[in-house]
C-alpha atoms as a PDB file:
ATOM      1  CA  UNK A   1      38.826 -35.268   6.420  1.00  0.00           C
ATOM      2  CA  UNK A   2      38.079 -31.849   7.378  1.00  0.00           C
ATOM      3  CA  UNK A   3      38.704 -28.902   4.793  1.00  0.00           C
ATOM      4  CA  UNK A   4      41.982 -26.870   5.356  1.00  0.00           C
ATOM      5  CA  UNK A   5      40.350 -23.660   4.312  1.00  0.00           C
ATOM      6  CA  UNK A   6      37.141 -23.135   6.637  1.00  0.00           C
ATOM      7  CA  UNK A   7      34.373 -20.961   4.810  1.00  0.00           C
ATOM      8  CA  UNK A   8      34.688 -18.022   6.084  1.00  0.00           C
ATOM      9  CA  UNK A   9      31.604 -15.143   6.609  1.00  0.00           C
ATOM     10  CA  UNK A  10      31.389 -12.262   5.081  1.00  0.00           C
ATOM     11  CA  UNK A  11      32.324  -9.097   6.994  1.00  0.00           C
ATOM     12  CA  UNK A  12      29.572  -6.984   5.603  1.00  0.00           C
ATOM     13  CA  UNK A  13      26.071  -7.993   4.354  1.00  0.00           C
ATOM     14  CA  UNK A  14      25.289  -7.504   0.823  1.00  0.00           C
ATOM     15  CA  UNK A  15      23.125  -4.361   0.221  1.00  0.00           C
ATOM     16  CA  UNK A  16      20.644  -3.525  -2.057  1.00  0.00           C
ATOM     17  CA  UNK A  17      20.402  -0.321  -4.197  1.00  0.00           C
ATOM     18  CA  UNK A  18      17.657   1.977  -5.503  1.00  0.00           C
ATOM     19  CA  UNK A  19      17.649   0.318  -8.652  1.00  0.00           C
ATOM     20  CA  UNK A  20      16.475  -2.346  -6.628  1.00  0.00           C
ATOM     21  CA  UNK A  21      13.706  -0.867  -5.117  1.00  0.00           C
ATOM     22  CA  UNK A  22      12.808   0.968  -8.194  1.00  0.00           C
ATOM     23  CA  UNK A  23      12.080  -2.439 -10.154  1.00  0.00           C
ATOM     24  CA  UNK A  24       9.999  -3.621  -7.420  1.00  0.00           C
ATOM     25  CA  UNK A  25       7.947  -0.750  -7.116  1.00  0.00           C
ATOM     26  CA  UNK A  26       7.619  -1.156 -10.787  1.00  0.00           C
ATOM     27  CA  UNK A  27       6.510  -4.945 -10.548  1.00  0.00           C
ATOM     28  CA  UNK A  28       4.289  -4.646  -8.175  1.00  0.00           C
ATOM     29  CA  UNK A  29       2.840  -1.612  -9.385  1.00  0.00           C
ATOM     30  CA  UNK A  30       2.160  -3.428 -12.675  1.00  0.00           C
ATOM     31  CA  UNK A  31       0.327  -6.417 -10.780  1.00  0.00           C
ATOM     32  CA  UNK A  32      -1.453  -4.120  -8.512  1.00  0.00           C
ATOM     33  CA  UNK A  33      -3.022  -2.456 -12.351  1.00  0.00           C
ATOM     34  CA  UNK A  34      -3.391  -6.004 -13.538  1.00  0.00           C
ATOM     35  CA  UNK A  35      -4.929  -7.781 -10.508  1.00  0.00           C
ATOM     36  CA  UNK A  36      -7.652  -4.295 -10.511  1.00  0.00           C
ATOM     37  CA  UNK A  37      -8.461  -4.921 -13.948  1.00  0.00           C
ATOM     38  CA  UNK A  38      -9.032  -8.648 -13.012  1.00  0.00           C
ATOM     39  CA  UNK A  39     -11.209  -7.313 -10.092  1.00  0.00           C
ATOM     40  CA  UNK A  40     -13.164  -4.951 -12.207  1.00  0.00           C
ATOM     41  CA  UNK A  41     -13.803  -7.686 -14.865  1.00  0.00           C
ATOM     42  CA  UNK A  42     -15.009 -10.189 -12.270  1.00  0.00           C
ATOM     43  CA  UNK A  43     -17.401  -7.662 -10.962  1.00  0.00           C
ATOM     44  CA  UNK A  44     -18.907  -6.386 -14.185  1.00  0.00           C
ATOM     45  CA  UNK A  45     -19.439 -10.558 -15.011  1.00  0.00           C
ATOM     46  CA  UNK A  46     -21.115 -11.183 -11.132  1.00  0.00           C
ATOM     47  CA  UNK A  47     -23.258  -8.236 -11.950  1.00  0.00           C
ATOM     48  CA  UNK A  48     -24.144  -9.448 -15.213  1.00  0.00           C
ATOM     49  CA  UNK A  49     -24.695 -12.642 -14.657  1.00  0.00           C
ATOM     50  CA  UNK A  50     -26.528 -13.008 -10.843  1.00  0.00           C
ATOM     51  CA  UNK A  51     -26.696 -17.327  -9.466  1.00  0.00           C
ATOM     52  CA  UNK A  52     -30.493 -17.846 -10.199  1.00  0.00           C
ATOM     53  CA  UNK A  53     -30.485 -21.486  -8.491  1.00  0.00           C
ATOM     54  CA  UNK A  54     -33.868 -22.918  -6.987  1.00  0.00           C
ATOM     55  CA  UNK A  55     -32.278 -23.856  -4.022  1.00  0.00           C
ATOM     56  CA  UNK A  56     -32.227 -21.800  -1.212  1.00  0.00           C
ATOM     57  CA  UNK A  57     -28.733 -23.558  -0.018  1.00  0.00           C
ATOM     58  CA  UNK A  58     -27.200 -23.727  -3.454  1.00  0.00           C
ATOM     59  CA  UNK A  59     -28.057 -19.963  -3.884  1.00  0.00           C
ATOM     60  CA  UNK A  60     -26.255 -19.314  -0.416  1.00  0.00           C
ATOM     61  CA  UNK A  61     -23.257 -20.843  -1.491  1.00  0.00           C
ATOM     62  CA  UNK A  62     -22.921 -19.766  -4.735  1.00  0.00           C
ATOM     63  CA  UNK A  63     -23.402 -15.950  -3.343  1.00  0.00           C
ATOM     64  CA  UNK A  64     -20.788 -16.680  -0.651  1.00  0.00           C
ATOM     65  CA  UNK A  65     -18.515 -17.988  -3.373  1.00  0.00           C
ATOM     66  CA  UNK A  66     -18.767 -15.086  -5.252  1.00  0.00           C
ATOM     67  CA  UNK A  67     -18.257 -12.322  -2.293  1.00  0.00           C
ATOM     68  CA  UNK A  68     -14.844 -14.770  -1.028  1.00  0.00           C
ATOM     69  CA  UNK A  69     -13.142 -14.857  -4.533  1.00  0.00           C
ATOM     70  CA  UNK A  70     -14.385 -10.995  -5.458  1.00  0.00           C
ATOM     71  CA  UNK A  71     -12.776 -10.582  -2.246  1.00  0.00           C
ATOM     72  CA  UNK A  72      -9.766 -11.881  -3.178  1.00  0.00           C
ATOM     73  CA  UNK A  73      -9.053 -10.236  -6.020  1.00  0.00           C
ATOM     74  CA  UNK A  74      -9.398  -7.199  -4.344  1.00  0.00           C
ATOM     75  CA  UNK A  75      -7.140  -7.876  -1.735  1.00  0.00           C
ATOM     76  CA  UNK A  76      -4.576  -9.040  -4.493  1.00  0.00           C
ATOM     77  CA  UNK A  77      -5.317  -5.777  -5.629  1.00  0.00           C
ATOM     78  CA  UNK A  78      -4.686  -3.096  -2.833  1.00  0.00           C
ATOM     79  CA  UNK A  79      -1.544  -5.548  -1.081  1.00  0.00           C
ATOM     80  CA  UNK A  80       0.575  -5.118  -4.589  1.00  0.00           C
ATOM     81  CA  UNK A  81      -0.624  -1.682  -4.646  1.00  0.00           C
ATOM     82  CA  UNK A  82       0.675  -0.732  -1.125  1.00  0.00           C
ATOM     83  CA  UNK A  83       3.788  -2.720  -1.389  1.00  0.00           C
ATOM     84  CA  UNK A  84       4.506  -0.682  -4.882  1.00  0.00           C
ATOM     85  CA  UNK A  85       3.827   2.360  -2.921  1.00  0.00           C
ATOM     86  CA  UNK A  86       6.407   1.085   0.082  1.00  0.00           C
ATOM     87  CA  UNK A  87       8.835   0.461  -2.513  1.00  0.00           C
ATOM     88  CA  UNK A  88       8.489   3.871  -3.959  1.00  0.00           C
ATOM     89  CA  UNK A  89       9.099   5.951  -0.630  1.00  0.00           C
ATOM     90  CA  UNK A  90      12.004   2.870   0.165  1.00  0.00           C
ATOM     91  CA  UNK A  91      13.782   4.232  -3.305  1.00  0.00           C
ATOM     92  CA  UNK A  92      12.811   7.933  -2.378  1.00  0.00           C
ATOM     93  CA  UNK A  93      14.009   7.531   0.702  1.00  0.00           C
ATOM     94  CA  UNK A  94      17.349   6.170  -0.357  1.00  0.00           C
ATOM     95  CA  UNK A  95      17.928   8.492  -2.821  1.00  0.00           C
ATOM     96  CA  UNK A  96      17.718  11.318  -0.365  1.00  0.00           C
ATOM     97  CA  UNK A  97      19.625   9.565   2.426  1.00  0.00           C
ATOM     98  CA  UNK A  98      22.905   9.597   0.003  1.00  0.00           C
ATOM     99  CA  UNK A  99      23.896   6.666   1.522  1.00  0.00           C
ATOM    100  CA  UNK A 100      22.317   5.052  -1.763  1.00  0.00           C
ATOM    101  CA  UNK A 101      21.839   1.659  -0.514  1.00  0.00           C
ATOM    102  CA  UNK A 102      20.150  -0.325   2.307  1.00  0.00           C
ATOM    103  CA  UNK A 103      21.055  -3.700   4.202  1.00  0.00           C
ATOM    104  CA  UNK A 104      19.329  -7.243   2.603  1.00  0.00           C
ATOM    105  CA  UNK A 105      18.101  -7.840   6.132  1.00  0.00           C
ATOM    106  CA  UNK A 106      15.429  -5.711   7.877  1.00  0.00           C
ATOM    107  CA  UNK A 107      16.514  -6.740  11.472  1.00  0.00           C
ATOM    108  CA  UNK A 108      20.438  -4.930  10.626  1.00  0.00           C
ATOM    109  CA  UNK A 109      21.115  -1.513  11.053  1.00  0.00           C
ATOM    110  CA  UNK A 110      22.878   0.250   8.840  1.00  0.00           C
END
């Protein structure tokens, strides 16, 4: 009934490297470029193309449409782009160290 051979835990956490790193700084470097290009079509077409409604409500909510999802992208925008640059100083900073990898887990110390 109960297994012979109990699972036993690692002794040592699996670590990543700064090849690691590197690729996600890469990634989200690349959406950061794609997600401003989004941003910076979605503005051109908002400015191009202004809600003309007769409504005074409908015009309310269409403009407060607009600002949340130009908003969005935005934000889309600058969170890949800081988490690229985190990534980058991450694989600098592992590179310099020597130690050339870090632990999986943020709360364990190396």
């Amino acid at each position: 009934m109960s297994d012979p051979n109990p699972p036993t835990e690692p002794d040592a956490a699996p670590r990543k490297g700064p090849l690691s790193f590197l690729s996600g700084s890469l990634t989200a470097g690349l959406l950061a470029w794609l997600a401003l290009g989004l941003s910076r079509r979605m503005v051109t077409y908002y400015a191009l193309h202004p809600p003309s409604y007769s409504s005074a409500i409908a015009q309310s909510i269409a403009t407060a449409l607009k600002t949340l999802i130009v908003g969005m992208a935005f934000l889309a925008t600058f969170s890949f782009a800081f988490i690229a640059i985190g990534l980058a100083l991450v694989f600098v900073r592992s590179l310099v160290s020597g130690s050339g990898s870090a632990p999986v887990e943020s709360g364990k110390t190396p």
